[in-house]
N, C-alpha and C. Protein backbone atom coordinates (compact mmCIF):
# COMPACT_ATOMS: atom_id res chain seq x y z
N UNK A 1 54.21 49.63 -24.91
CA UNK A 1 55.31 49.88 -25.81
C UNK A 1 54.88 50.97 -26.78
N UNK A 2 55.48 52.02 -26.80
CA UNK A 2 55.43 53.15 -27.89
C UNK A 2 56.24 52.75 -29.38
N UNK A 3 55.18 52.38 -30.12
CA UNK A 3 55.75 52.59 -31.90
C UNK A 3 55.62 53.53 -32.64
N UNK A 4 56.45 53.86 -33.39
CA UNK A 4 56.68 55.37 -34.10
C UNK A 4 56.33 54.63 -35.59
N UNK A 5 55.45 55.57 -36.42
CA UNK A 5 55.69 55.43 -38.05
C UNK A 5 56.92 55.87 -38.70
N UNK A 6 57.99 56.84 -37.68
CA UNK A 6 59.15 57.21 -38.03
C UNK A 6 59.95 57.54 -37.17
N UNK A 7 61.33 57.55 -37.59
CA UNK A 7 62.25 57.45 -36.89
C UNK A 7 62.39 58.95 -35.65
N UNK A 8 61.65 59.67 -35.69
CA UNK A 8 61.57 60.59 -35.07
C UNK A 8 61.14 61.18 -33.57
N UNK A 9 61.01 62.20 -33.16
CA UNK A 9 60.26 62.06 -31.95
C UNK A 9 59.45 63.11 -32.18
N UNK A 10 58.64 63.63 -33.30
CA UNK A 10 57.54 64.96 -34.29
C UNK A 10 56.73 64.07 -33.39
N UNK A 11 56.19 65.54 -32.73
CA UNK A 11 54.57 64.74 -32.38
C UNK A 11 53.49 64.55 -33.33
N UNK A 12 53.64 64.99 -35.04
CA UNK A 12 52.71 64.73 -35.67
C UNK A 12 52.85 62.68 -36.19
N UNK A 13 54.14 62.23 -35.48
CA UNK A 13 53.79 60.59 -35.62
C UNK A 13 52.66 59.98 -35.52
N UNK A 14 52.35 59.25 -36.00
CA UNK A 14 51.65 58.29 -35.89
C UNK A 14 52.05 56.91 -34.80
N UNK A 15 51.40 56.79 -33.87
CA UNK A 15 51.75 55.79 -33.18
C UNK A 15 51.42 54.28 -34.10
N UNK A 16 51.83 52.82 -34.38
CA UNK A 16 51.51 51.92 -35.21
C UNK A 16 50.47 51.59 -34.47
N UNK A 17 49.58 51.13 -35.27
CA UNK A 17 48.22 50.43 -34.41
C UNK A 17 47.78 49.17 -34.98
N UNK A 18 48.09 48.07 -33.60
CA UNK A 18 47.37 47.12 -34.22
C UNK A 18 46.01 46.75 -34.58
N UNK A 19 45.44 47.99 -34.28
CA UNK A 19 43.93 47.51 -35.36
C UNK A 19 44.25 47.79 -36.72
N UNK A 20 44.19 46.85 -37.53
CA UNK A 20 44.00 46.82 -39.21
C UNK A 20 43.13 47.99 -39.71
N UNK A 21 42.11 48.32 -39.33
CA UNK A 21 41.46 49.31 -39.78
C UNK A 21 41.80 50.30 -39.60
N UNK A 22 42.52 50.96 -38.77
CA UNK A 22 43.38 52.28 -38.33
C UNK A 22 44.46 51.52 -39.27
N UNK A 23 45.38 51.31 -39.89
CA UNK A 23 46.30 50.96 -40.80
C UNK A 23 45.89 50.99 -42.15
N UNK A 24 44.69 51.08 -42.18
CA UNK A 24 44.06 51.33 -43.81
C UNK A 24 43.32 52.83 -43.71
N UNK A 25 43.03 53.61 -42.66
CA UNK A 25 42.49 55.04 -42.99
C UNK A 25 44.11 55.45 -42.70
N UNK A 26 45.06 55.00 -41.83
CA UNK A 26 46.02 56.09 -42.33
C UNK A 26 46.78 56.27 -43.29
N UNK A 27 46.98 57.98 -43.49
CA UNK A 27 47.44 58.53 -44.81
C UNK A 27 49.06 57.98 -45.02
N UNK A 28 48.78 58.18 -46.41
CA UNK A 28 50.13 57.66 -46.59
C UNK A 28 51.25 58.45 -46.85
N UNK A 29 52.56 58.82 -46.13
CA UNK A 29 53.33 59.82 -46.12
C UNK A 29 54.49 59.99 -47.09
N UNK A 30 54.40 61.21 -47.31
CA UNK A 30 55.76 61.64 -48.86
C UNK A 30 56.89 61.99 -47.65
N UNK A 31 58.31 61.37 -48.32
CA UNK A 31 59.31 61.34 -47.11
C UNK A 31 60.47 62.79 -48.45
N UNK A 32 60.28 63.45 -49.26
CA UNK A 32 61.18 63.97 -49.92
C UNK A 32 60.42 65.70 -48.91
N UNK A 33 61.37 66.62 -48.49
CA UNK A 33 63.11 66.11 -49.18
C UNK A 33 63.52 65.75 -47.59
N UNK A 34 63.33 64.73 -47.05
CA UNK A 34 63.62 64.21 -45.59
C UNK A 34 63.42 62.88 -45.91
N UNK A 35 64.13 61.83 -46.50
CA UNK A 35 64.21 60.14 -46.86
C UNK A 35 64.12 59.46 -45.54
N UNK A 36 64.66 60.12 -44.71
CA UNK A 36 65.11 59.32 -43.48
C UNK A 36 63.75 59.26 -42.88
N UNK A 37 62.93 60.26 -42.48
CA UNK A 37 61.72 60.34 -41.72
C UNK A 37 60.20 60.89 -42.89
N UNK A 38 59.18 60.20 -42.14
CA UNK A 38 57.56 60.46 -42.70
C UNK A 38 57.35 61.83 -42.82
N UNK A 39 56.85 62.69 -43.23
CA UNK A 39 56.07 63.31 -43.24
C UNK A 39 54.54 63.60 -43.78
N UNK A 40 53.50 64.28 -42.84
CA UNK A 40 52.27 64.30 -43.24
C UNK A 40 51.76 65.64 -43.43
N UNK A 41 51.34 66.08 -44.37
CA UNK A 41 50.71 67.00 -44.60
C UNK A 41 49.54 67.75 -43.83
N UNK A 42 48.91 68.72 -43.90
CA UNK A 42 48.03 69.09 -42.60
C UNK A 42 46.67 68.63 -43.51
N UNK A 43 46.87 68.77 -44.67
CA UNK A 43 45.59 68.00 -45.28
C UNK A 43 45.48 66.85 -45.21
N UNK A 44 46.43 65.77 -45.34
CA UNK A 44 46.50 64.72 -44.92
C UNK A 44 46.18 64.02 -43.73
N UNK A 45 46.43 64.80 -42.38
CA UNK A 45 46.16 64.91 -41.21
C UNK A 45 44.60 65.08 -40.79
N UNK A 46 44.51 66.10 -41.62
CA UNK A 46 42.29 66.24 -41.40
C UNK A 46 41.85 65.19 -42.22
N UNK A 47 42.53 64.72 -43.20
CA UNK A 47 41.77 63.56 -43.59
C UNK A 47 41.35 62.69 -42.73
N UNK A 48 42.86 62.30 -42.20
CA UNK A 48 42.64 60.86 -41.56
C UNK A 48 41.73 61.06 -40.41
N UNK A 49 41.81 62.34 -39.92
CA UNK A 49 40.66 62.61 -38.40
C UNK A 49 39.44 62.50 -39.07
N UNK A 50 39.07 62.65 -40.43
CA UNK A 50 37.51 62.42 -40.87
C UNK A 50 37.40 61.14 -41.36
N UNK A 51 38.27 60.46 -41.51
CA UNK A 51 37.97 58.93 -41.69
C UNK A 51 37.35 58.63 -40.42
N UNK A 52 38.54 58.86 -39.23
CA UNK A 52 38.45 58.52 -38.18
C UNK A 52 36.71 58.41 -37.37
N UNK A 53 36.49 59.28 -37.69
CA UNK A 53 35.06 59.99 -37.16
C UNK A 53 33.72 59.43 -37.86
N UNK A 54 34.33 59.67 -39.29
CA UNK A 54 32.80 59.12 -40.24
C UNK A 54 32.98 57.32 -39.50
N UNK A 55 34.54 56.70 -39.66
CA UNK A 55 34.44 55.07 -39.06
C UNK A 55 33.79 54.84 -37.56
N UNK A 56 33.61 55.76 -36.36
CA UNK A 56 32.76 55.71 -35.58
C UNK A 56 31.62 56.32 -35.61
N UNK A 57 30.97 57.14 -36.84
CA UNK A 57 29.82 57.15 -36.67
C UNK A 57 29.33 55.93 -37.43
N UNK A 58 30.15 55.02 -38.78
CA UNK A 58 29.24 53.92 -38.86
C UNK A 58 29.21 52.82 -37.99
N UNK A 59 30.34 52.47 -37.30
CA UNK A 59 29.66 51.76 -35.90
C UNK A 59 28.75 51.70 -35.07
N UNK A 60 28.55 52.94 -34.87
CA UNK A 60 27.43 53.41 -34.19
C UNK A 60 26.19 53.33 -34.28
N UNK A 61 26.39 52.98 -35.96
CA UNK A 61 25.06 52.86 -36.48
C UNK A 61 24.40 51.66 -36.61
N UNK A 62 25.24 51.08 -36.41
CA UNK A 62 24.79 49.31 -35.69
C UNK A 62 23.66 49.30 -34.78
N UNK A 63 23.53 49.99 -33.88
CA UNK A 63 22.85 49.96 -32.62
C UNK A 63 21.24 50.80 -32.83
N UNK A 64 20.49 50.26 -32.33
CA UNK A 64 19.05 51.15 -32.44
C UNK A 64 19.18 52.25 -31.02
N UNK A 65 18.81 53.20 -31.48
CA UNK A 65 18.12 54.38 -30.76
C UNK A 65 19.40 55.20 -30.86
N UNK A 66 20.31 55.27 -31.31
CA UNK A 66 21.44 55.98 -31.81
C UNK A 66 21.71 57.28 -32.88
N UNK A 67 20.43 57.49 -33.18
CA UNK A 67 20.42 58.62 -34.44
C UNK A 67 20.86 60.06 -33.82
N UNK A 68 20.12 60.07 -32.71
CA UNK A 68 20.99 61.56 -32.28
C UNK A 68 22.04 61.74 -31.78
N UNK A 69 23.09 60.56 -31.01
CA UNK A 69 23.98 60.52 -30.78
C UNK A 69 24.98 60.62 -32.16
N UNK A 70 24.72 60.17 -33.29
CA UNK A 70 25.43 60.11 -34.67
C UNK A 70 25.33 61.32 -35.10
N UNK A 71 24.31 61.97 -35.05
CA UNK A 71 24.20 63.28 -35.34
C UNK A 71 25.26 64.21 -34.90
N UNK A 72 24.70 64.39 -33.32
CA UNK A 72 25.49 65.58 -32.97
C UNK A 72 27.26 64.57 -32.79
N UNK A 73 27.72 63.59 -32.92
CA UNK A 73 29.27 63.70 -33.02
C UNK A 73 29.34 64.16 -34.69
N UNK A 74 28.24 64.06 -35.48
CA UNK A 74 28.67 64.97 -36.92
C UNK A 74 28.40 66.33 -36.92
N UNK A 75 28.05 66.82 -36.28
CA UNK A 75 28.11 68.09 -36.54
C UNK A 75 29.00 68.89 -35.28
N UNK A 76 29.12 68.26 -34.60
CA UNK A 76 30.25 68.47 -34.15
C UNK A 76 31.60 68.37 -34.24
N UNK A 77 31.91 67.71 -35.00
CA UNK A 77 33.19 67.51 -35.70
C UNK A 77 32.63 67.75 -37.61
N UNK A 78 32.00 68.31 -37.73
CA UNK A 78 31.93 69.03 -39.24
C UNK A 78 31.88 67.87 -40.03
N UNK A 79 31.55 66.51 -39.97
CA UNK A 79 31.77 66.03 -40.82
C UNK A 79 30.20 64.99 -41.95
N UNK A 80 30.25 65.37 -42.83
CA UNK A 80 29.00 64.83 -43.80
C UNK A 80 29.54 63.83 -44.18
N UNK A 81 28.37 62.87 -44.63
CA UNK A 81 28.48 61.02 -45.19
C UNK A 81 28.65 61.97 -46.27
């Protein structure tokens, strides 16, 4: 089943996700001057992809022998703790 954060068919939607934790890194959207539908900002948008990223590199970090794998997905996606 496909869920929309808005009434729309913008591919910048957000699909709803039932993981709770994807429901707390995503950004939260200003709907003016469009009430009817979300909108997200492109800063808003790189945010949530660096939540996204820093939240699987600390998973990751659960595990022993994992330091270079954490590495290069950070510097590959640009992103610093």
């Amino acid at each position: 089943m496909n869920y929309h954060v808005s009434n729309t068919n913008n591919p910048i939607d957000f699909p709803k996700s039932k993981n709770s934790r994807i429901q707390e890194l995503m950004p939260k959207p200003w709907t003016f001057p469009y009430p009817d539908r979300e909108l997200y900002t492109k800063e808003q948008l790189e945010k949530f992809a660096e939540l996204i990223v820093k939240e699987c590199i600390k998973e990751m970090g659960r595990y022993e022998f994992i330091d270079v794998a954490m590495r290069e997905v950070k510097e590959h996606f640009g992103v610093e703790e």
